[in-house]
Protein backbone atom coordinates (compact mmCIF):
# COMPACT_ATOMS: atom_id res chain seq x y z
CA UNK A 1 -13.75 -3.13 -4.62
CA UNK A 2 -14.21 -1.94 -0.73
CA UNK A 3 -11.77 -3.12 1.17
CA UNK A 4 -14.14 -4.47 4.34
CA UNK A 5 -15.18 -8.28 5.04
CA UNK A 6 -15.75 -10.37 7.83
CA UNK A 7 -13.91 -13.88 7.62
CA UNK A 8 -14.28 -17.01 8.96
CA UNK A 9 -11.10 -18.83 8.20
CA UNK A 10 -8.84 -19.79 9.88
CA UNK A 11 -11.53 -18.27 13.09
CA UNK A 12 -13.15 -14.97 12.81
CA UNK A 13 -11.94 -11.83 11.30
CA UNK A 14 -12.93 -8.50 10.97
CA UNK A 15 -10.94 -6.92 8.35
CA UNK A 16 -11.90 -2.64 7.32
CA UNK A 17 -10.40 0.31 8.31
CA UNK A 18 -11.65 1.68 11.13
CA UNK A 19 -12.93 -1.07 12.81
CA UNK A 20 -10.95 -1.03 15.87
CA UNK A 21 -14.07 0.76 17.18
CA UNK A 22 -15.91 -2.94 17.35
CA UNK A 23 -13.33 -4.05 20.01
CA UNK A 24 -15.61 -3.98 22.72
CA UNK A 25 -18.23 -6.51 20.65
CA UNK A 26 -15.29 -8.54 19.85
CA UNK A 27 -15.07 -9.29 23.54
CA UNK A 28 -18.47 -10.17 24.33
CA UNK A 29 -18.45 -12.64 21.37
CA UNK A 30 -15.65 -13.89 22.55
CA UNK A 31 -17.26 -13.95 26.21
CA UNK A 32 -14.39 -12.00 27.87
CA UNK A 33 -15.70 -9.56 30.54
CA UNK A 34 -13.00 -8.75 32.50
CA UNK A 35 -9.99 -8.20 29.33
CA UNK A 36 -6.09 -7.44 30.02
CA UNK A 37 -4.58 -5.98 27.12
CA UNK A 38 -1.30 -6.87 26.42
CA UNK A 39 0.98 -5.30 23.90
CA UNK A 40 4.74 -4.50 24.14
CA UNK A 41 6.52 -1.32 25.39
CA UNK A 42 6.73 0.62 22.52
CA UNK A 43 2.96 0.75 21.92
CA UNK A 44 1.76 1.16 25.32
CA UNK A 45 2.17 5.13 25.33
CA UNK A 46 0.81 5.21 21.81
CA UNK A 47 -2.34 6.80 20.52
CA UNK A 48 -4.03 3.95 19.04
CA UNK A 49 -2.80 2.15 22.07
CA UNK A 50 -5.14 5.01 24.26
CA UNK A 51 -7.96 4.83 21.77
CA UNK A 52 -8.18 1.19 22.35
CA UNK A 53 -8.05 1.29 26.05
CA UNK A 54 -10.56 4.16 25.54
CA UNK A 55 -13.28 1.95 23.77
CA UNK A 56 -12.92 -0.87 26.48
CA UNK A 57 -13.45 1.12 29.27
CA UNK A 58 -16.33 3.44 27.76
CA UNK A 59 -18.25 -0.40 27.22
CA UNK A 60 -17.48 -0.97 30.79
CA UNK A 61 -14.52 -3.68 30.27
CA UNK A 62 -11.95 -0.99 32.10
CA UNK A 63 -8.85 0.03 30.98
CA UNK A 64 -5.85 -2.34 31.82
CA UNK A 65 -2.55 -2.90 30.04
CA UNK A 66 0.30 -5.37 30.38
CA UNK A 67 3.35 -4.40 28.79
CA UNK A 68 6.19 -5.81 29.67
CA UNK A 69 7.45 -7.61 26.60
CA UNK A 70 10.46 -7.71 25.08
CA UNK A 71 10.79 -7.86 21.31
CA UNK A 72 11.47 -11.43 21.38
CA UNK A 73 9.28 -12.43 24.39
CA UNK A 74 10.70 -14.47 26.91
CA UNK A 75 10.09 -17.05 30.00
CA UNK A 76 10.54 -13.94 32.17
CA UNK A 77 7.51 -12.04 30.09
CA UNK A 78 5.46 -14.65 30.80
CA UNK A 79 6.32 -15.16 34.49
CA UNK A 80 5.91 -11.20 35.20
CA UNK A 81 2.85 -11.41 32.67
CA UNK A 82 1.14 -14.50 34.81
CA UNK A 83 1.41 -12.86 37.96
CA UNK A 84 -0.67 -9.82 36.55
CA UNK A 85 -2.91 -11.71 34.72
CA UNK A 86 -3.81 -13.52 37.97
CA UNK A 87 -3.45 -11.21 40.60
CA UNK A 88 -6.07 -8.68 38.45
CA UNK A 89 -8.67 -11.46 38.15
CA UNK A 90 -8.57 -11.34 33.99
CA UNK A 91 -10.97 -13.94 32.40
CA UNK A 92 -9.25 -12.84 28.72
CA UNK A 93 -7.12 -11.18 26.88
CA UNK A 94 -6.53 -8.26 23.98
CA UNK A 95 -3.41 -9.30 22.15
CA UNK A 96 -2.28 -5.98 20.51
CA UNK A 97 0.55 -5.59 18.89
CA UNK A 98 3.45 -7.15 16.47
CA UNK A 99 4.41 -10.56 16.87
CA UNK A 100 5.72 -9.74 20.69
CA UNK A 101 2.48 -8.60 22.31
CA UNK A 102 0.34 -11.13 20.12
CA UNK A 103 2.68 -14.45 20.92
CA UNK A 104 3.11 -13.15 25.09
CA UNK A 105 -0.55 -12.59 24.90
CA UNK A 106 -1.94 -15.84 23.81
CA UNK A 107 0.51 -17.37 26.46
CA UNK A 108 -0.81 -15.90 29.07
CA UNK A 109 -4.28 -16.59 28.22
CA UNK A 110 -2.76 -20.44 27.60
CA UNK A 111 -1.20 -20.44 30.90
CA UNK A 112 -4.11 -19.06 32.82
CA UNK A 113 -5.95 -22.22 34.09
CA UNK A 114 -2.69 -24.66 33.45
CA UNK A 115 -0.77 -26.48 36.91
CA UNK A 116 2.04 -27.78 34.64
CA UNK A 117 5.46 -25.69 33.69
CA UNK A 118 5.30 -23.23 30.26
CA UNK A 119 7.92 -25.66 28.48
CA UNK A 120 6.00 -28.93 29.28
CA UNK A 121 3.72 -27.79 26.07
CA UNK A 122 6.23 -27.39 23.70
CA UNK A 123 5.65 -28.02 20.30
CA UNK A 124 6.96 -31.64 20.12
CA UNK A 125 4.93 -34.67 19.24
CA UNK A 126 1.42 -34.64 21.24
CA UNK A 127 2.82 -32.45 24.30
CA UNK A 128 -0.16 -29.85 23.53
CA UNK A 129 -2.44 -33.13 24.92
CA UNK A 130 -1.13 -32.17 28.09
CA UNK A 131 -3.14 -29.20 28.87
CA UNK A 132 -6.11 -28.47 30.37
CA UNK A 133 -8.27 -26.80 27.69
CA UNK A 134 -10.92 -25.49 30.12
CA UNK A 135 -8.45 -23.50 31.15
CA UNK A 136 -7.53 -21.99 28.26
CA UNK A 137 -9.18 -18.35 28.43
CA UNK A 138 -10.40 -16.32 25.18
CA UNK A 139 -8.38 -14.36 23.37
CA UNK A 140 -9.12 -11.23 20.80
CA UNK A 141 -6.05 -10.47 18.49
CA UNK A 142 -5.43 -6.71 16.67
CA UNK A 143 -2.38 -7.17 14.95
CA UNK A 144 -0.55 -3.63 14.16
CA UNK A 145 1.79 -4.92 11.87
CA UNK A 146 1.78 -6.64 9.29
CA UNK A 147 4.24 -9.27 9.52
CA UNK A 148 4.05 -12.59 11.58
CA UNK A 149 0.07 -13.40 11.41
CA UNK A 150 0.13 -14.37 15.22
CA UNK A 151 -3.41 -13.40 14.87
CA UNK A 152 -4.56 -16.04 13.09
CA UNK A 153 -1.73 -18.28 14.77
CA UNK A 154 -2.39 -21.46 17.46
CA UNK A 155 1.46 -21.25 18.66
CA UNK A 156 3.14 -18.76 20.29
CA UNK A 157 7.10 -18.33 19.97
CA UNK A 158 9.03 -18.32 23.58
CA UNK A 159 12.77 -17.59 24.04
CA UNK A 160 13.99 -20.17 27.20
CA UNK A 161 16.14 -18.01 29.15
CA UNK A 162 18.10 -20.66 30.32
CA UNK A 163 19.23 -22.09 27.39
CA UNK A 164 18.94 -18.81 24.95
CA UNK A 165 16.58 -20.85 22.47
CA UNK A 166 13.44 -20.19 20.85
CA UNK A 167 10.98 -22.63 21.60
CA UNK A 168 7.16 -22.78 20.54
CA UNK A 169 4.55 -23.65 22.48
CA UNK A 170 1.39 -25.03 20.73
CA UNK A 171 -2.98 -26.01 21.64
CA UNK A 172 -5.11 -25.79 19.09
CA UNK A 173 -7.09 -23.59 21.43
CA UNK A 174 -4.57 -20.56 21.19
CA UNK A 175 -6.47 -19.62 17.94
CA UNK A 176 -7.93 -16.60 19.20
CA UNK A 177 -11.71 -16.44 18.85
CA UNK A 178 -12.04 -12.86 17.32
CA UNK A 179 -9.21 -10.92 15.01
CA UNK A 180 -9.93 -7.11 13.93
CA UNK A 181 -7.64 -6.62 11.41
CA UNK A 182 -7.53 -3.09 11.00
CA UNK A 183 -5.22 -1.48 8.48
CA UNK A 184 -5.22 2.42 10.27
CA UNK A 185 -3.72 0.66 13.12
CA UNK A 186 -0.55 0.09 10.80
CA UNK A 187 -0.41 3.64 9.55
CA UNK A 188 2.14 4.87 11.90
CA UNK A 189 4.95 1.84 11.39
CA UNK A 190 8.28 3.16 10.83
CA UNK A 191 9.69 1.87 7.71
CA UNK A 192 12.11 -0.35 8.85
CA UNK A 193 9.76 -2.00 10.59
CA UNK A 194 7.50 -2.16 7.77
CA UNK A 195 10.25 -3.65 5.70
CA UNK A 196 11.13 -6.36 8.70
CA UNK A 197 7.42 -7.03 9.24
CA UNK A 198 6.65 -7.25 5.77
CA UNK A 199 9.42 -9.73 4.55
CA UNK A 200 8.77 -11.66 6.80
CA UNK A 201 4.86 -12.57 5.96
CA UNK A 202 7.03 -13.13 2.41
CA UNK A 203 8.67 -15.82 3.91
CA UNK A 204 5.98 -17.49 5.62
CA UNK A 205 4.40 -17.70 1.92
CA UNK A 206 7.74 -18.85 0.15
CA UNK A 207 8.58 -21.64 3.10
CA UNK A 208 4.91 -22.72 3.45
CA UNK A 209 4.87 -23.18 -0.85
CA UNK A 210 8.00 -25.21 -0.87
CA UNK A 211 7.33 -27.19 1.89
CA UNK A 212 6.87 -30.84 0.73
CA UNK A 213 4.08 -31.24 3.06
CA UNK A 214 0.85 -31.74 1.15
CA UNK A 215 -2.04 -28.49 1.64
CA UNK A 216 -3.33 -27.47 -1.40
CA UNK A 217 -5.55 -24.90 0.47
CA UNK A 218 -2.03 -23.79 2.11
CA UNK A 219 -0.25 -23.54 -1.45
CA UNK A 220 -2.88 -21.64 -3.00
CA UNK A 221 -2.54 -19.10 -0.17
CA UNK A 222 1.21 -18.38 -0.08
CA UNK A 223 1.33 -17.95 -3.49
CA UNK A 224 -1.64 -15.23 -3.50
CA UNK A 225 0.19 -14.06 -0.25
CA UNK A 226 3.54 -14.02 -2.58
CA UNK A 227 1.97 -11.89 -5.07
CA UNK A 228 0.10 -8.92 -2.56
CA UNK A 229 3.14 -8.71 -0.90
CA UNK A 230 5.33 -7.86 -4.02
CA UNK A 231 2.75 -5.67 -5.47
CA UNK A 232 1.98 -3.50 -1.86
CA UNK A 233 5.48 -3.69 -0.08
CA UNK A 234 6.79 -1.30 -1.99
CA UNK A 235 4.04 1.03 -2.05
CA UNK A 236 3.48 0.81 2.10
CA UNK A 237 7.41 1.37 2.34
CA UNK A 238 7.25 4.09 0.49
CA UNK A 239 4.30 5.71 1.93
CA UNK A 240 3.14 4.83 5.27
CA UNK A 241 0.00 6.67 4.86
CA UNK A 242 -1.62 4.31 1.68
CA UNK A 243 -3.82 2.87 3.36
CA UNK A 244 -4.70 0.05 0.65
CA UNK A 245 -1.62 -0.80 0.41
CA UNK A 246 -1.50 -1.11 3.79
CA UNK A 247 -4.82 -3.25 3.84
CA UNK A 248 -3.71 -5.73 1.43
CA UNK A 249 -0.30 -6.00 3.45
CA UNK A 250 -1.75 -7.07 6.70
CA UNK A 251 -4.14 -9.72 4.29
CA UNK A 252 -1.15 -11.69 3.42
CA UNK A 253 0.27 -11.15 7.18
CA UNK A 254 -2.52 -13.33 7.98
CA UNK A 255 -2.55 -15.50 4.71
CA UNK A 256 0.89 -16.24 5.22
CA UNK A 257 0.52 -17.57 8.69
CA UNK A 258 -2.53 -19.35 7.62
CA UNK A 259 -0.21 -21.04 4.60
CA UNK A 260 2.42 -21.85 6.79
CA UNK A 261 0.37 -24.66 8.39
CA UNK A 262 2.33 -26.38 5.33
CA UNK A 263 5.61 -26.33 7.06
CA UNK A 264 7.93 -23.57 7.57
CA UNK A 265 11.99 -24.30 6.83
CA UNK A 266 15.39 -23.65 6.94
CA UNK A 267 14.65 -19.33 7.24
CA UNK A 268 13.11 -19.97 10.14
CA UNK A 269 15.25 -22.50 11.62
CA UNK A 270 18.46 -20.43 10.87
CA UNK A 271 16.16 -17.09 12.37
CA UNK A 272 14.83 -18.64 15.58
CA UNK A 273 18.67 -19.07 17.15
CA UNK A 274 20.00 -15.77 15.53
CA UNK A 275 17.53 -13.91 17.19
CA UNK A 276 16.92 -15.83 20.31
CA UNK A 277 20.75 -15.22 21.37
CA UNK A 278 21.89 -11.84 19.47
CA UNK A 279 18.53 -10.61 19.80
CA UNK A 280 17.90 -9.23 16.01
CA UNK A 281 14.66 -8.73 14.77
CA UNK A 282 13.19 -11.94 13.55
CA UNK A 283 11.24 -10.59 10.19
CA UNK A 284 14.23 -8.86 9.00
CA UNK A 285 16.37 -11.94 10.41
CA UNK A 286 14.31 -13.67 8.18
CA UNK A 287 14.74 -11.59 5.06
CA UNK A 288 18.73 -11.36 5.12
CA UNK A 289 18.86 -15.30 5.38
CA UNK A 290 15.66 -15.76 2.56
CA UNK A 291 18.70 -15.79 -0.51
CA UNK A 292 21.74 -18.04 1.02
CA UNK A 293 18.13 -20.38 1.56
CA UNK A 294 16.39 -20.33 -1.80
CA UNK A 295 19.61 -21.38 -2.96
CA UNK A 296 20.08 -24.05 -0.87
CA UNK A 297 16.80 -25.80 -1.55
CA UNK A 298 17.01 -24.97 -5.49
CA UNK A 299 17.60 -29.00 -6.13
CA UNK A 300 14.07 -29.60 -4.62
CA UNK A 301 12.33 -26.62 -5.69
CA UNK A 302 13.40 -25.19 -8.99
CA UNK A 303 10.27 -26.22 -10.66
CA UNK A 304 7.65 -24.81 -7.93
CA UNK A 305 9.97 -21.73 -7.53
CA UNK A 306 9.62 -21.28 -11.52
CA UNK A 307 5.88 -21.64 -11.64
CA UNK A 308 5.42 -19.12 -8.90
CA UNK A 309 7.52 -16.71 -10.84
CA UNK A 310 5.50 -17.03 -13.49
CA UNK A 311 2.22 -16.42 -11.40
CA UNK A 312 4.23 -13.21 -10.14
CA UNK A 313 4.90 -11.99 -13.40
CA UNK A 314 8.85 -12.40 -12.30
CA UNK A 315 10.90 -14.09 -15.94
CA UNK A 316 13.60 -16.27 -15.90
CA UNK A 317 12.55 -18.96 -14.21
CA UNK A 318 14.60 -19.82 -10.62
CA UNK A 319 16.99 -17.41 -11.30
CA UNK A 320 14.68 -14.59 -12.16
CA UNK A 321 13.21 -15.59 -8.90
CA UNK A 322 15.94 -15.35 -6.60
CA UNK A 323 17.10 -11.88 -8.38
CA UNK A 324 14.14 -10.19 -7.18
CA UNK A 325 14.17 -11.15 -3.31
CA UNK A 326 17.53 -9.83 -3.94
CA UNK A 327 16.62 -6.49 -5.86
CA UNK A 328 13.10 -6.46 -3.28
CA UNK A 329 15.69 -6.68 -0.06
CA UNK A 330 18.00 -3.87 -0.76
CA UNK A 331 14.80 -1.81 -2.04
CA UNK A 332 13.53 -2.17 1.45
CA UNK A 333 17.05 -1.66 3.10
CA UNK A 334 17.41 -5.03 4.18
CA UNK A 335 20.95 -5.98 5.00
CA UNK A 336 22.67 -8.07 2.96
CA UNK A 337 24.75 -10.49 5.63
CA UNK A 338 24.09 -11.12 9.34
CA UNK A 339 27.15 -9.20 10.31
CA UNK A 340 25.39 -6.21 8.31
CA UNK A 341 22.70 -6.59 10.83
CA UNK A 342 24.70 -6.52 13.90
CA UNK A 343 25.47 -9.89 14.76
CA UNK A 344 28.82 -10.18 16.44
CA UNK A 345 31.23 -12.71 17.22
CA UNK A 346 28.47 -15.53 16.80
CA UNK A 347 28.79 -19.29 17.87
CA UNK A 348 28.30 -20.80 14.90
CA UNK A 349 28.32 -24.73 16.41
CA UNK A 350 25.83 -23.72 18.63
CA UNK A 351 23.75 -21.68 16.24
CA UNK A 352 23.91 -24.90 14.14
CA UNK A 353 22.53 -27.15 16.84
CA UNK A 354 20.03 -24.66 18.28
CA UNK A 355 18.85 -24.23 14.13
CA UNK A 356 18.49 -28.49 13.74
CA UNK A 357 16.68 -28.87 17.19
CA UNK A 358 13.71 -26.02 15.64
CA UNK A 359 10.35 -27.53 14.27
CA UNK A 360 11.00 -25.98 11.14
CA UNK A 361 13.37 -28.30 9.87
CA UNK A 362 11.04 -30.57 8.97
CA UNK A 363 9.66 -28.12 6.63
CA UNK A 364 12.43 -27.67 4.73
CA UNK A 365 12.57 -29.65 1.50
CA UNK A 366 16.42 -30.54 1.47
CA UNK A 367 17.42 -32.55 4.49
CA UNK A 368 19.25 -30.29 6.84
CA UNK A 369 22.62 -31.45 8.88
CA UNK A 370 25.01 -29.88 11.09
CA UNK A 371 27.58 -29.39 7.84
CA UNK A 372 25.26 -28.04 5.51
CA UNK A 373 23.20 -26.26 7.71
CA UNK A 374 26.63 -24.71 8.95
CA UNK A 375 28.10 -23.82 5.51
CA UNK A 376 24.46 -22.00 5.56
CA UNK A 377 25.36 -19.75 8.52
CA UNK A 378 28.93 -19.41 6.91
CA UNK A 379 27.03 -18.29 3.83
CA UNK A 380 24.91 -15.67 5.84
CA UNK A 381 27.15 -14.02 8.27
């Protein structure tokens, strides 16, 4: 079947090859006349970085880029970030990019019309109530990996400086209004990154199905998510230049951050901290601690785990589960332990805290305390 569609849920997405060209439509729809584009440093002197630009200032939307955004964006990001935004008169903005440029980018355009400080709509009870949605400007996503979903995402993850934590801030009106999803745009990933990217949209489909929260919808969609990501991975690792497989693998990006409205759980929990203080990259953060996890929560999930083994064509059950994300891992050169990844001399006390203040543990269907979750980190390092 041709791989082109326009979507509707969870907002509007145009998915096809090629269609990065529409960019300049995707504002007007989205009534932004005056777009910033913000993307991190590593794909602001890139081609399809230039093309982009290129197509917004031929339509007569000019040509200008904010990217000063560290791999796990920061208070400081969106500080430096504000200052542009404001200064240049922007009424929107073009989040391009992995997770980095899409989550500083929907902050900004947050931010734009707010009076109150970034962490005063963090993601805790009704704090998003707070804000002033008029002033909340429009946002257009084009994800280039395929990884965290941001795209289709109404939070955006922050680190606080101060305190070396990951929080997330959270409006329902961070959905961005437009999403081109297009698949060339992923062509040139290296392959570690499309190993880190990837894994991770596998475990935004594997937390959001175990969560205990109730969303069918959600279920349905990590465990389709579960099953294009086992059959593409492989092939997009492999060859960077399928572009099907790369296709399919930025569909379950987006399905699996779609799922995860579920709940996410302990992989995140444990990955926020790791990465907010040793700086590691969170999808392949994500992927080393996926195992020591999955074990954890087998009491709770044994049964759903076996069923979507069985939907994945994966036999024995649990077990036959669990030895695949570890056979899938090392065929994508994940590393087995955290120390394997570079993490040095960690605090694991205040790891532990940090992991049980994150949103995620609510997700996580086994109760998570400071000894268990500890043993965890013991488990992973």
């Amino acid at each position: 079947m041709p791989l082109v569609a326009n979507w509707s849920y969870p907002t509007s997405i145009r998915f096809g090859a090629g269609r990065i060209r529409e960019i300049a439509d995707a504002c007007a729809r989205a009534g932004i006349q005056r777009p910033l584009l913000v993307t991190d440093r590593g794909l602001a002197g890139m081609d399809i970085t230039a093309r982009t630009l290129s197509f917004l200032e031929e339509a007569g939307l000019g040509r200008a880029i904010f990217a000063d955004v560290d791999a796990n964006p920061d208070d400081r990001n969106v500080a430096e970030g504000m200052r542009v935004y404001r200064e240049g008169g922007f009424d929107g903005v073009v989040a391009f990019g992995g997770g980095s440029g899409l989550d500083l980018a929907k902050v900004l355009a947050f931010m734009a019309g707010q009076t109150r400080p970034l962490w005063d709509f963090e993601d805790i009870g009704d704090w998003w109530t707070r804000a002033n949605p008029d002033g909340i400007h429009p946002i257009v996503a084009v994800p280039t990996t395929a990884g965290t979903g941001s795209e289709v995402g109404r939070a955006s993850v922050i680190t606080n400086t101060a305190i070396h934590e990951k929080k997330i801030i959270f409006h329902p009106k961070m959905l961005p209004s437009v999403v081109i999803c297009d698949p060339e745009l992923t062509v040139g990933m290296p392959k570690a990154i499309t190993a880190g990217t990837g894994v991770d949209a596998f475990a935004h489909c594997v937390e959001a199905y175990c969560s205990p929260h109730y969303h069918p919808m959600s279920q349905g969609i990590a465990l389709e998510g579960m099953r294009l990501i086992k059959r593409y991975l492989p092939r997009a690792y492999a060859d960077g230049k399928d572009i099907e497989a790369r296709a399919h693998m930025m569909s379950a990006a987006a399905m699996g951050a779609t799922a995860f409205q579920k709940g996410l759980g302990a992989i995140h929990a444990l990955s926020h901290p790791i990465g907010a203080v040793h700086h590691t990259h969170h999808g392949t953060t994500n992927a080393v601690c996926m195992p020591a996890v999955l074990q954890f929560n087998r009491p709770a999930i044994e049964g759903v785990i076996a069923e979507a083994a069985a939907y994945l064509g994966i036999e024995g059950g649990f077990d036959g589960f669990a030895a695949f994300v570890d056979q899938f891992n090392a065929g994508l050169g994940i590393p087995r332990s955290l120390t394997a990844l570079g993490v040095r001399d960690p605090d694991l006390d205040a790891l532990t805290r940090s992991a049980l203040q994150d949103p995620s543990v609510g997700g996580n269907p086994v109760p998570m305390t400071y000894e268990n979750t500890l043993k965890l980190f013991e488990t992973i390092l």
